[in-house]
PDB file of N, CA and C in Angstrom:
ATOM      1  N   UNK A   1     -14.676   3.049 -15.144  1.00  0.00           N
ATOM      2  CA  UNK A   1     -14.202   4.106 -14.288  1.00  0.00           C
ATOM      3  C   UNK A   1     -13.302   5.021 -15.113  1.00  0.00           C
ATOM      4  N   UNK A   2     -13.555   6.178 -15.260  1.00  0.00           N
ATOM      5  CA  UNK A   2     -12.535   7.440 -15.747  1.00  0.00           C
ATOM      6  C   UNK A   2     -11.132   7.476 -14.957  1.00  0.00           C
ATOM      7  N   UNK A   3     -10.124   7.900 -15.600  1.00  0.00           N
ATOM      8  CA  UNK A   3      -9.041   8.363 -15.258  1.00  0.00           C
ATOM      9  C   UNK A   3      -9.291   9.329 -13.898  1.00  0.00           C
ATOM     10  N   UNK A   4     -10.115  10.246 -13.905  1.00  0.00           N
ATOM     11  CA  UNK A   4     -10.044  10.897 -12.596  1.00  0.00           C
ATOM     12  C   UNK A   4     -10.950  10.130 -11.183  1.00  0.00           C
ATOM     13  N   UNK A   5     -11.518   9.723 -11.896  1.00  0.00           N
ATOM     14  CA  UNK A   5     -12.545   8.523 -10.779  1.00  0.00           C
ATOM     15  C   UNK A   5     -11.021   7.840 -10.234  1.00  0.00           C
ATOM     16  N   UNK A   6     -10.786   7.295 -10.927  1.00  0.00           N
ATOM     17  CA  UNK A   6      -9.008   5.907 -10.961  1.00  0.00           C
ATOM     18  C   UNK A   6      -8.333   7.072  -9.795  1.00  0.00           C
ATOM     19  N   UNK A   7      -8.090   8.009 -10.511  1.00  0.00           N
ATOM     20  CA  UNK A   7      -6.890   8.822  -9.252  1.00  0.00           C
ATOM     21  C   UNK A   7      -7.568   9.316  -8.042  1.00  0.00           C
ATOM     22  N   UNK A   8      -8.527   9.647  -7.706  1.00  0.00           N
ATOM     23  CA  UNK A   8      -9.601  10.304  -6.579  1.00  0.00           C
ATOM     24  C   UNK A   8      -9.458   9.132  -5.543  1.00  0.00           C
ATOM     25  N   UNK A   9      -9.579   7.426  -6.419  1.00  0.00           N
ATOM     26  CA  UNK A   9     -10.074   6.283  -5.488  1.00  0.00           C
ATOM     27  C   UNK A   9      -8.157   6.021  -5.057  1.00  0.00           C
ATOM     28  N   UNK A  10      -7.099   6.052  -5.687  1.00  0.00           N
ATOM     29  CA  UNK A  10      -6.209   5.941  -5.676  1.00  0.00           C
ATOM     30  C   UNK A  10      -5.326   6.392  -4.384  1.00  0.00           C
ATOM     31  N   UNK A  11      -5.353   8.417  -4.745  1.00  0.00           N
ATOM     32  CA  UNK A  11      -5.189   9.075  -4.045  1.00  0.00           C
ATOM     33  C   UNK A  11      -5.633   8.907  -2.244  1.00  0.00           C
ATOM     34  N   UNK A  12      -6.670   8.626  -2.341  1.00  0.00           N
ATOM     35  CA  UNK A  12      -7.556   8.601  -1.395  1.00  0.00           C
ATOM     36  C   UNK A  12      -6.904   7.116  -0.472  1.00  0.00           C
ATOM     37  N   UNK A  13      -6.599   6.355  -1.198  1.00  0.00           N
ATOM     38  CA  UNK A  13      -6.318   4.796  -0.904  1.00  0.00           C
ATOM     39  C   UNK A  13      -4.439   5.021  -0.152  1.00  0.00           C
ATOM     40  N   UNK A  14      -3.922   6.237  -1.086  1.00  0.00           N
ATOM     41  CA  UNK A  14      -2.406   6.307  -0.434  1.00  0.00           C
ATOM     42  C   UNK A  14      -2.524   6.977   1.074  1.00  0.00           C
ATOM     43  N   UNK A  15      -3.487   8.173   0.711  1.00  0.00           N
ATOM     44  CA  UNK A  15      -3.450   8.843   2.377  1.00  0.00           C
ATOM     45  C   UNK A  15      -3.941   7.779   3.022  1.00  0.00           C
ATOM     46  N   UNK A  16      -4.855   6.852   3.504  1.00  0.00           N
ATOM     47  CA  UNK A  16      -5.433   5.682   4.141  1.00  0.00           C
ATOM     48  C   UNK A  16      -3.971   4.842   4.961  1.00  0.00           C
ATOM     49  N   UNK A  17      -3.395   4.729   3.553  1.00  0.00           N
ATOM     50  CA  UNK A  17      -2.085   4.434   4.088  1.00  0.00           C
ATOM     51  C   UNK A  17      -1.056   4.631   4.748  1.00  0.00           C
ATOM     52  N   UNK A  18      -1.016   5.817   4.681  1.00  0.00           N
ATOM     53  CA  UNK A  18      -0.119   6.489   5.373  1.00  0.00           C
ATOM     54  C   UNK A  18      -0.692   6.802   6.456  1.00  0.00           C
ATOM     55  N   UNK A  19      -2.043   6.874   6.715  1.00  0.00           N
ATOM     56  CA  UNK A  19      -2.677   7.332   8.346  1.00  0.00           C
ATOM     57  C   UNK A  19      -2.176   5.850   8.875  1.00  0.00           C
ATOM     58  N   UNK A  20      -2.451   4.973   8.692  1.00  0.00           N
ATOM     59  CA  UNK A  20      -2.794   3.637   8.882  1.00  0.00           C
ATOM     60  C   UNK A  20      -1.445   3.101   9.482  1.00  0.00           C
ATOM     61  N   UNK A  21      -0.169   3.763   8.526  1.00  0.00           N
ATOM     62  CA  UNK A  21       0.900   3.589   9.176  1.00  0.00           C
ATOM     63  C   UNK A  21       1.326   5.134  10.350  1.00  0.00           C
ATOM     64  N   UNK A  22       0.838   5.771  10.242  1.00  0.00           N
ATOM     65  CA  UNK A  22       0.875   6.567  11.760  1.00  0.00           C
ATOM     66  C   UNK A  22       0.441   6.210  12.481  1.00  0.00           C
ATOM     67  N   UNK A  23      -0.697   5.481  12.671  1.00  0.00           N
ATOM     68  CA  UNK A  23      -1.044   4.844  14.061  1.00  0.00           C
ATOM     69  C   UNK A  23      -0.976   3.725  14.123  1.00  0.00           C
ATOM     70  N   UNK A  24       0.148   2.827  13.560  1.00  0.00           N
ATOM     71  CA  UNK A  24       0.364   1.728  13.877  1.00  0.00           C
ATOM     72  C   UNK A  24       1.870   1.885  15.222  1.00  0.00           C
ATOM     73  N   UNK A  25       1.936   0.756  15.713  1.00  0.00           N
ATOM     74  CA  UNK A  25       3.129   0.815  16.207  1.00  0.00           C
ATOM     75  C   UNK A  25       4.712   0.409  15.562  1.00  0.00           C
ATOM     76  N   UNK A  26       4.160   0.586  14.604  1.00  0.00           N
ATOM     77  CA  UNK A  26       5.361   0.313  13.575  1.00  0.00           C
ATOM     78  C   UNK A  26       6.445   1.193  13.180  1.00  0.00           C
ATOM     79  N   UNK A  27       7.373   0.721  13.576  1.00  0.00           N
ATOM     80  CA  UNK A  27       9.107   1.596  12.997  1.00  0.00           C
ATOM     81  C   UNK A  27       8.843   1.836  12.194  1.00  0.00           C
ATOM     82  N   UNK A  28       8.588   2.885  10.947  1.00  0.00           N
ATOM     83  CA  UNK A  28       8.592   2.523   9.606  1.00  0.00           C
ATOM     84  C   UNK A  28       8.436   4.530   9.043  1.00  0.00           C
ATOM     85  N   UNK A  29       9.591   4.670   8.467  1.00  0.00           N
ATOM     86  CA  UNK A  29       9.574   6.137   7.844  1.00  0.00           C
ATOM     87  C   UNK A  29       8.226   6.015   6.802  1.00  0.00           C
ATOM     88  N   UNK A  30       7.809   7.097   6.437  1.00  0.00           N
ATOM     89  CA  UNK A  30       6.977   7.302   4.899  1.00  0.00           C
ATOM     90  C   UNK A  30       7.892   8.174   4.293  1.00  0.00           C
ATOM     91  N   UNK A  31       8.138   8.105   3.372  1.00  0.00           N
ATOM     92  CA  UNK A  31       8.267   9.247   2.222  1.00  0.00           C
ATOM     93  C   UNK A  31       7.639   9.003   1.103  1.00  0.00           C
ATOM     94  N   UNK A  32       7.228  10.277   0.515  1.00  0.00           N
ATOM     95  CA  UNK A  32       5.862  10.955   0.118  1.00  0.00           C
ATOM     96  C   UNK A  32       6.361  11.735  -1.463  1.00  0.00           C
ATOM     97  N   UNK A  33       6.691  10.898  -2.476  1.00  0.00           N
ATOM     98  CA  UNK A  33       6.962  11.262  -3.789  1.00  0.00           C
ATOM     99  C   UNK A  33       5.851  11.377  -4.953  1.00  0.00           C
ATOM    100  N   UNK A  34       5.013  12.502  -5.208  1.00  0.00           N
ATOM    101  CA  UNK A  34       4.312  12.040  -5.820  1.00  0.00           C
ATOM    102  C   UNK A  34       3.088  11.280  -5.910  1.00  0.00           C
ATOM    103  N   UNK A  35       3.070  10.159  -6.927  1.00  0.00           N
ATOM    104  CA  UNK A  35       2.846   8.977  -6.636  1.00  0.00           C
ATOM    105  C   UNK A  35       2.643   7.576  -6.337  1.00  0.00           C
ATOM    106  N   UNK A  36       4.351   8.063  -5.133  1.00  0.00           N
ATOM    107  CA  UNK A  36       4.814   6.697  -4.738  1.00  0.00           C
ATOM    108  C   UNK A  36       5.130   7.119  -3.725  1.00  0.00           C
ATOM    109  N   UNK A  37       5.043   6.020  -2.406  1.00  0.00           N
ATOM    110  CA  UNK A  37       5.002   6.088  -1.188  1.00  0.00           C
ATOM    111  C   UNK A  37       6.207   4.784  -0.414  1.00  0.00           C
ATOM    112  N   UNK A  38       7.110   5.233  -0.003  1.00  0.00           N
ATOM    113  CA  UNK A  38       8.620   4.593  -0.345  1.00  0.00           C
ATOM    114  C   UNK A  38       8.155   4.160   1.576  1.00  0.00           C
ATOM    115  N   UNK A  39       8.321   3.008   1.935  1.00  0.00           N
ATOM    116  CA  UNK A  39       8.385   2.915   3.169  1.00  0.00           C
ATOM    117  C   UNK A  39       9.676   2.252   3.614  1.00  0.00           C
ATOM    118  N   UNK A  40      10.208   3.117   4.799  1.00  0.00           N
ATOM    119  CA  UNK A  40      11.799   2.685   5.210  1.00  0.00           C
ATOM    120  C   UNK A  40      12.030   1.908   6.756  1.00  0.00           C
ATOM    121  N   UNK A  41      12.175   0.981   6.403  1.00  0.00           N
ATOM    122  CA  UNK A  41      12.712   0.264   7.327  1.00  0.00           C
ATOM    123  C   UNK A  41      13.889   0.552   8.914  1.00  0.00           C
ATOM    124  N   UNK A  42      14.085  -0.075   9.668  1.00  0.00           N
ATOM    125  CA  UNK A  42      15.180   0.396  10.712  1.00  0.00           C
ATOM    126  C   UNK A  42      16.514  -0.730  10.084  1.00  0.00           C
ATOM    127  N   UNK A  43      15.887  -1.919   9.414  1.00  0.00           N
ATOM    128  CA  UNK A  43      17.181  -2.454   8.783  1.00  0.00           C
ATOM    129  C   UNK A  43      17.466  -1.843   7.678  1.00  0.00           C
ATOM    130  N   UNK A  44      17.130  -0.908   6.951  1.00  0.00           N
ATOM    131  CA  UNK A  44      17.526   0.214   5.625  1.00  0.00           C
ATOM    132  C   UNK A  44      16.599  -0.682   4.175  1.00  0.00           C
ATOM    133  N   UNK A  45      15.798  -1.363   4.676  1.00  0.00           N
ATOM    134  CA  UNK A  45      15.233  -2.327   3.803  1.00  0.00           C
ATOM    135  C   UNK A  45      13.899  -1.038   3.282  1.00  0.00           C
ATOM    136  N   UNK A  46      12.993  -1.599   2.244  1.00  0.00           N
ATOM    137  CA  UNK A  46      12.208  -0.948   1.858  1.00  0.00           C
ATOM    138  C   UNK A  46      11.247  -1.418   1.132  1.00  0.00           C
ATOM    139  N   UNK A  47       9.724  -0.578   1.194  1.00  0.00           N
ATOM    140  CA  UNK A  47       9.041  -1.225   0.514  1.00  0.00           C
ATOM    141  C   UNK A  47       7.898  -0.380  -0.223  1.00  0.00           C
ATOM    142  N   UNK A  48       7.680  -0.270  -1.448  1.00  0.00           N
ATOM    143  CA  UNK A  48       7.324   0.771  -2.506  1.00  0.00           C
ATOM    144  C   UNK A  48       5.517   0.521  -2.612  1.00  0.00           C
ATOM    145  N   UNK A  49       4.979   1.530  -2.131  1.00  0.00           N
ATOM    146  CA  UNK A  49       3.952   1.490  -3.146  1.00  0.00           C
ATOM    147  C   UNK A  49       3.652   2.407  -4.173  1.00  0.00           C
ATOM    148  N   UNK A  50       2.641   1.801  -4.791  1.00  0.00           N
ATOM    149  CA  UNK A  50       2.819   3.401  -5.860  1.00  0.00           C
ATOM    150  C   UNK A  50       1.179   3.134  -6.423  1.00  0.00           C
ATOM    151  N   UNK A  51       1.148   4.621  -7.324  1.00  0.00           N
ATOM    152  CA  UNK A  51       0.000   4.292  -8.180  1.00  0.00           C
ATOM    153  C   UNK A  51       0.382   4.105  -9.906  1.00  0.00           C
ATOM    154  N   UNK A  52      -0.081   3.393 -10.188  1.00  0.00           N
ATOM    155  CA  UNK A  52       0.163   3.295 -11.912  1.00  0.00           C
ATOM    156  C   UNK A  52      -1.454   3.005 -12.607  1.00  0.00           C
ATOM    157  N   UNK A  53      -1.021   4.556 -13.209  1.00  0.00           N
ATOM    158  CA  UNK A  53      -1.930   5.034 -14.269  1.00  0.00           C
ATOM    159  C   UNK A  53      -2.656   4.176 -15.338  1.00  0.00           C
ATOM    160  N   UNK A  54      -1.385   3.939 -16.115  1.00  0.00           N
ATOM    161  CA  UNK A  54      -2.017   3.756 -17.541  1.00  0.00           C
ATOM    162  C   UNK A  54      -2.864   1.986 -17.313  1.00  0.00           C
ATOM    163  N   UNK A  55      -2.259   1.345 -15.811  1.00  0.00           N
ATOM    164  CA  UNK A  55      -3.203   0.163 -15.623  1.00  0.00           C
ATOM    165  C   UNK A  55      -4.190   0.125 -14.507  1.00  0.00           C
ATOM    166  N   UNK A  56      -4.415   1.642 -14.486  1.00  0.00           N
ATOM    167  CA  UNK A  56      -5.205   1.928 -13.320  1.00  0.00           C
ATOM    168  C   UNK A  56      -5.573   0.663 -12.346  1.00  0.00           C
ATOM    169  N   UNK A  57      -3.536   0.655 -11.411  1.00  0.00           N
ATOM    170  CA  UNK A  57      -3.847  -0.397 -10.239  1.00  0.00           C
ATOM    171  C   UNK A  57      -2.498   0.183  -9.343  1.00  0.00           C
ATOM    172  N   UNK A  58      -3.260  -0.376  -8.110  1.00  0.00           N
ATOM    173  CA  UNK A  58      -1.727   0.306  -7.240  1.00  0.00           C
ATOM    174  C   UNK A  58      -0.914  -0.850  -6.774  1.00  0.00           C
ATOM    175  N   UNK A  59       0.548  -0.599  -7.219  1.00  0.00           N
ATOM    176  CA  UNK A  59       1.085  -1.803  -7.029  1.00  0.00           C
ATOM    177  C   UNK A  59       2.054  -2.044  -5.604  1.00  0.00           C
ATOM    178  N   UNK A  60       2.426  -3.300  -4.912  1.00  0.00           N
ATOM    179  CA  UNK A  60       3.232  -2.749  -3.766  1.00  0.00           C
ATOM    180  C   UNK A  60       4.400  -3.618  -4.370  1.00  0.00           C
ATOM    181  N   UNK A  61       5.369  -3.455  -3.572  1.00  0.00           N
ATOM    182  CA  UNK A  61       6.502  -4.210  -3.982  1.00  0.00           C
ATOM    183  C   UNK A  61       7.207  -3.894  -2.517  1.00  0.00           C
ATOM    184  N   UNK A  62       7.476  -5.497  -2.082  1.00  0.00           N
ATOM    185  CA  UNK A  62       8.588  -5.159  -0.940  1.00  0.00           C
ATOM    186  C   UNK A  62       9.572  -6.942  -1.156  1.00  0.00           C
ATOM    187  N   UNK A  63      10.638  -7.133  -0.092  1.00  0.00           N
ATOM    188  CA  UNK A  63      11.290  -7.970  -0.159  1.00  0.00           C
ATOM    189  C   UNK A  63      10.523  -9.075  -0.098  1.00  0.00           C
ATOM    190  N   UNK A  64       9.212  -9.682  -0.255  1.00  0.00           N
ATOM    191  CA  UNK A  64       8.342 -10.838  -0.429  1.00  0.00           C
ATOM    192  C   UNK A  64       7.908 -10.994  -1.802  1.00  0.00           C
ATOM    193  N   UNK A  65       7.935  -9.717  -2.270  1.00  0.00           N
ATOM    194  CA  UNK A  65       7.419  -9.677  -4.078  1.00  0.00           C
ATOM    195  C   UNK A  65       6.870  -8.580  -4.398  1.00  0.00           C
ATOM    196  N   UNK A  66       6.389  -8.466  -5.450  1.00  0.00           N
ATOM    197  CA  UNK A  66       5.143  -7.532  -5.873  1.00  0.00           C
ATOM    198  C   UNK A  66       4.050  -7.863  -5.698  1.00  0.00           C
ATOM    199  N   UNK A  67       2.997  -7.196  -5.951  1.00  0.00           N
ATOM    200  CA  UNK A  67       1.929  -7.382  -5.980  1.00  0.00           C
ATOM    201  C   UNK A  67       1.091  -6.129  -6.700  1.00  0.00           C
ATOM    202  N   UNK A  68      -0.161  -6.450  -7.561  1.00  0.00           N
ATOM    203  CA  UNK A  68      -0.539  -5.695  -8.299  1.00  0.00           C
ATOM    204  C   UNK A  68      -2.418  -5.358  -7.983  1.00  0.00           C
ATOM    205  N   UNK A  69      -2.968  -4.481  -7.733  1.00  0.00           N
ATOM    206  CA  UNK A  69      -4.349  -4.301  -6.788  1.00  0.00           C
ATOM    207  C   UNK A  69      -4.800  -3.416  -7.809  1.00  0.00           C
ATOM    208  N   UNK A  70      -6.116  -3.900  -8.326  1.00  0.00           N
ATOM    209  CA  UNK A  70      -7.135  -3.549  -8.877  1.00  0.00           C
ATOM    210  C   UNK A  70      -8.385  -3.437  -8.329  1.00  0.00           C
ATOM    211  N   UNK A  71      -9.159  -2.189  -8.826  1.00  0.00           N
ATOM    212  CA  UNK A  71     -10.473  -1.460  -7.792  1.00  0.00           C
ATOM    213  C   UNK A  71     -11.396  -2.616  -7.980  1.00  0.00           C
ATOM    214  N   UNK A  72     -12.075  -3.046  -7.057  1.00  0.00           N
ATOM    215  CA  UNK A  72     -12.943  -4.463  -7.821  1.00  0.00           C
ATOM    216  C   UNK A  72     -14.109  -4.252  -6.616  1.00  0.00           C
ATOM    217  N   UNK A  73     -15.305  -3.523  -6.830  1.00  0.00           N
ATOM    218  CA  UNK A  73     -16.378  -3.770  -6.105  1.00  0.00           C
ATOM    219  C   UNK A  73     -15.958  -2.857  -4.347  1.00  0.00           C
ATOM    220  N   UNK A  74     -15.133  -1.103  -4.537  1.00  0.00           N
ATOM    221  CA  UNK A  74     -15.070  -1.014  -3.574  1.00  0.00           C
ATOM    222  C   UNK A  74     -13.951  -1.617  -3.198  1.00  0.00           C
ATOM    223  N   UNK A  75     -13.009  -2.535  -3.456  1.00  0.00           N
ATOM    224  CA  UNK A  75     -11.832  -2.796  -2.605  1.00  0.00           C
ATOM    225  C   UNK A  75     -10.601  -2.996  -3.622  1.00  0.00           C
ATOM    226  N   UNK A  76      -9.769  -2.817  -3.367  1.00  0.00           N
ATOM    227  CA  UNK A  76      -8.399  -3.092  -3.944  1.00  0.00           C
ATOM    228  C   UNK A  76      -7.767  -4.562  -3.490  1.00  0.00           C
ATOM    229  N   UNK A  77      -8.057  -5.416  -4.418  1.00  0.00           N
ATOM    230  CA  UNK A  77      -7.432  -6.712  -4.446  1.00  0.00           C
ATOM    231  C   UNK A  77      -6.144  -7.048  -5.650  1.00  0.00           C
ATOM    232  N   UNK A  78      -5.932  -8.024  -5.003  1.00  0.00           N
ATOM    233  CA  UNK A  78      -4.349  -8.477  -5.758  1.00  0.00           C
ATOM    234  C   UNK A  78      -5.392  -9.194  -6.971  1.00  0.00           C
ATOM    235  N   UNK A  79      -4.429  -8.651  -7.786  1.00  0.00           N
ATOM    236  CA  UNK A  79      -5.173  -9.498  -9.640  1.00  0.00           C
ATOM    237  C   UNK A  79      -4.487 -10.887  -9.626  1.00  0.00           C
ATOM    238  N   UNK A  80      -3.747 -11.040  -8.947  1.00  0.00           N
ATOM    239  CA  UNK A  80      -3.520 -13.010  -8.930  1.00  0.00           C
ATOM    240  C   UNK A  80      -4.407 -13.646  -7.611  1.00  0.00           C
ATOM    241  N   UNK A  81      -4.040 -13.426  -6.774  1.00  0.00           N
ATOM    242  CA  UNK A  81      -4.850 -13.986  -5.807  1.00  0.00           C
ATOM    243  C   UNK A  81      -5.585 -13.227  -4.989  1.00  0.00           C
ATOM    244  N   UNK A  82      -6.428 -12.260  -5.160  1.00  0.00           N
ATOM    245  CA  UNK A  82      -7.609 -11.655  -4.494  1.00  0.00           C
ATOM    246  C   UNK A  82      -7.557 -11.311  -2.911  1.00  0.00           C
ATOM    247  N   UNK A  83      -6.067 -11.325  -2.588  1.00  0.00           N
ATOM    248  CA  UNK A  83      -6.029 -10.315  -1.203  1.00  0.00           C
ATOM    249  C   UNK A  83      -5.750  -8.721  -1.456  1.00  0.00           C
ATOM    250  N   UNK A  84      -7.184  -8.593  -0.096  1.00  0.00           N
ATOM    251  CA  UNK A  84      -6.869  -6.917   0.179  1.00  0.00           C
ATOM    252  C   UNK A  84      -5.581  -6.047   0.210  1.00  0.00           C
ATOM    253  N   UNK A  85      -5.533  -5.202  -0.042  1.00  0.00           N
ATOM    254  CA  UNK A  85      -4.340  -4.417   0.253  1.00  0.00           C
ATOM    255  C   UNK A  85      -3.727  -4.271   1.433  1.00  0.00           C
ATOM    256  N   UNK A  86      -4.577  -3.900   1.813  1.00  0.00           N
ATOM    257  CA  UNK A  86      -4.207  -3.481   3.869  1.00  0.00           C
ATOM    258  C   UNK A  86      -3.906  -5.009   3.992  1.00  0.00           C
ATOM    259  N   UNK A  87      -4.378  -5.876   3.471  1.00  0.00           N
ATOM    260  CA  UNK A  87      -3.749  -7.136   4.182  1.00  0.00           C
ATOM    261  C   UNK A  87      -2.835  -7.760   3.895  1.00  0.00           C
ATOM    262  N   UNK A  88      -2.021  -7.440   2.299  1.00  0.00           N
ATOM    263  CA  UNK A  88      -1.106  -7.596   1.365  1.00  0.00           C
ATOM    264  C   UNK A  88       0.144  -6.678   2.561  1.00  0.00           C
ATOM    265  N   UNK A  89      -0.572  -5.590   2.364  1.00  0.00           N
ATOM    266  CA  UNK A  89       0.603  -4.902   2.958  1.00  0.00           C
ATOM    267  C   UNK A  89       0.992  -4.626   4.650  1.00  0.00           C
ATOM    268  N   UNK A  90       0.093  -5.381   5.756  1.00  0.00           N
ATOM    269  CA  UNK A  90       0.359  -5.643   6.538  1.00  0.00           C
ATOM    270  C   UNK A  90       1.552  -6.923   6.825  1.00  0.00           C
ATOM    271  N   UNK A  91       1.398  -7.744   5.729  1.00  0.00           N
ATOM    272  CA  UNK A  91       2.367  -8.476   6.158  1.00  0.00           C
ATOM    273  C   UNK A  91       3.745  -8.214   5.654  1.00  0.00           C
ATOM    274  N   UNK A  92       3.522  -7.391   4.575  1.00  0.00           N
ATOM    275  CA  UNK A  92       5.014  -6.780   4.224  1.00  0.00           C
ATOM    276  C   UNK A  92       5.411  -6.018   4.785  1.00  0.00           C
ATOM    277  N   UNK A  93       4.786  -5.403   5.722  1.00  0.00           N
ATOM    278  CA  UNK A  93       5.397  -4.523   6.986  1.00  0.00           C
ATOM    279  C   UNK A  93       5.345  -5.365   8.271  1.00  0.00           C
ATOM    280  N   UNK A  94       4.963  -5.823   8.464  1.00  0.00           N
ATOM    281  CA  UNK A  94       5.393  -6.865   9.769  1.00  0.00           C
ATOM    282  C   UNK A  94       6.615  -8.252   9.497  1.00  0.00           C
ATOM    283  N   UNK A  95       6.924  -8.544   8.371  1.00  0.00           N
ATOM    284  CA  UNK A  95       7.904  -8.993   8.040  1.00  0.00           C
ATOM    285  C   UNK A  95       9.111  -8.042   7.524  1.00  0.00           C
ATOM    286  N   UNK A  96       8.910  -6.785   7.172  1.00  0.00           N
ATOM    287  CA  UNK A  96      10.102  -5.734   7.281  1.00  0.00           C
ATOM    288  C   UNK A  96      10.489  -5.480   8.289  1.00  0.00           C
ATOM    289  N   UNK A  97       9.595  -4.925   9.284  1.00  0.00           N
ATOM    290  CA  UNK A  97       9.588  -4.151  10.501  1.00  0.00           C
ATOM    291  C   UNK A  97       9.670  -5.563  11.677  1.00  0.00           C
ATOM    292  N   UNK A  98       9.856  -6.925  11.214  1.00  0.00           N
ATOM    293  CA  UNK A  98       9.996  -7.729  12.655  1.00  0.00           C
ATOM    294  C   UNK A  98       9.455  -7.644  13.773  1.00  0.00           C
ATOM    295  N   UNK A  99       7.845  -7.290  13.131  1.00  0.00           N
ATOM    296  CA  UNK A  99       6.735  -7.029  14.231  1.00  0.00           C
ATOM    297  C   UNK A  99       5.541  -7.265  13.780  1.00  0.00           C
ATOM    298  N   UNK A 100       4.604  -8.033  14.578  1.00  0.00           N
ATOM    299  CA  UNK A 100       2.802  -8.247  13.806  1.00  0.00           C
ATOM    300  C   UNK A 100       2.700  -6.739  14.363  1.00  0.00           C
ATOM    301  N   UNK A 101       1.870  -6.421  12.430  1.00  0.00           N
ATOM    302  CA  UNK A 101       1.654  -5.055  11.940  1.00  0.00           C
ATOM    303  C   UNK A 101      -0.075  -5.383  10.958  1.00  0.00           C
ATOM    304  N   UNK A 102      -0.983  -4.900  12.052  1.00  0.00           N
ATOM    305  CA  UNK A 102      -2.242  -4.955  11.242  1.00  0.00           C
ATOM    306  C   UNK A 102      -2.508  -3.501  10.829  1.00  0.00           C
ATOM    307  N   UNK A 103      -2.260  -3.284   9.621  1.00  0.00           N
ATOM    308  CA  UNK A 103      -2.741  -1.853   8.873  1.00  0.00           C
ATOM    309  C   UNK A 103      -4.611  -2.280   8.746  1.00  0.00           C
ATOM    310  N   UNK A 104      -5.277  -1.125   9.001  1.00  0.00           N
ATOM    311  CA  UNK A 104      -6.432  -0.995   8.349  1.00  0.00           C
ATOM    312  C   UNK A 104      -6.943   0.796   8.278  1.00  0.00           C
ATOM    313  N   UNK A 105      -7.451   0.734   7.139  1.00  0.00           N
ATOM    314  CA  UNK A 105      -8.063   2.598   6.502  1.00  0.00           C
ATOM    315  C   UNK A 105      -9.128   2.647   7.328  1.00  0.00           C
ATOM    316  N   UNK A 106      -8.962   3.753   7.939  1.00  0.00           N
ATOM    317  CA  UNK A 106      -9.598   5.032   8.869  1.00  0.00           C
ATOM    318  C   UNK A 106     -10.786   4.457   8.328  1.00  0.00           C
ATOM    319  N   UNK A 107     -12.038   3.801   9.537  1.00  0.00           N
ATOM    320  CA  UNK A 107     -13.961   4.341   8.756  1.00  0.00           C
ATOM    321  C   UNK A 107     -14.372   5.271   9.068  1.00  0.00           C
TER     322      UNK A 107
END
């Protein structure tokens, strides 16, 4: 995959996210840097995703850990243990936000 293929699937993967958290019922600010997507809590807690380039993978990071997602066949999975994103990061928002929070990208 090219560098612009990497950012197109990337790009594409942050807006998903951010729809995903508009229609959830979830407390949860976005702010929109770039390319990193800072999500804010009502306890002032937070939880980062971002895109990184030079390992073309998008990583999340919230108070449970990091986690690091590589394009693999169409989906973004964790490079240690092979969970989806939306499902990585549903539970880091339902354990921020003190609410079951199922994220899933717009079909």
């Amino acid at each position: 995959m090219t560098e612009s293929e990497f950012l197109d699937a990337a790009e594409s993967t942050l807006r998903a996210i951010e729809q995903a958290l508009d229609a959830s019922a979830a407390d949860v600010d976005v702010e929109r840097s770039g390319n990193v997507l800072t999500l804010v809590f009502d306890d002032a807690s937070r939880a980062v995703v971002n895109i990184q380039v030079p390992m073309s993978q998008i990583w999340l990071a919230g108070r449970s850990g990091a986690h690091h997602f590589a394009l693999r066949e169409g989906a973004w999975v964790d490079t240690r243990d092979g969970t989806e994103l939306f499902a990585a990061l549903s539970r880091v928002v339902s354990a921020q936000a003190a609410q079951a929070v199922v994220l899933k990208p717009k079909r």
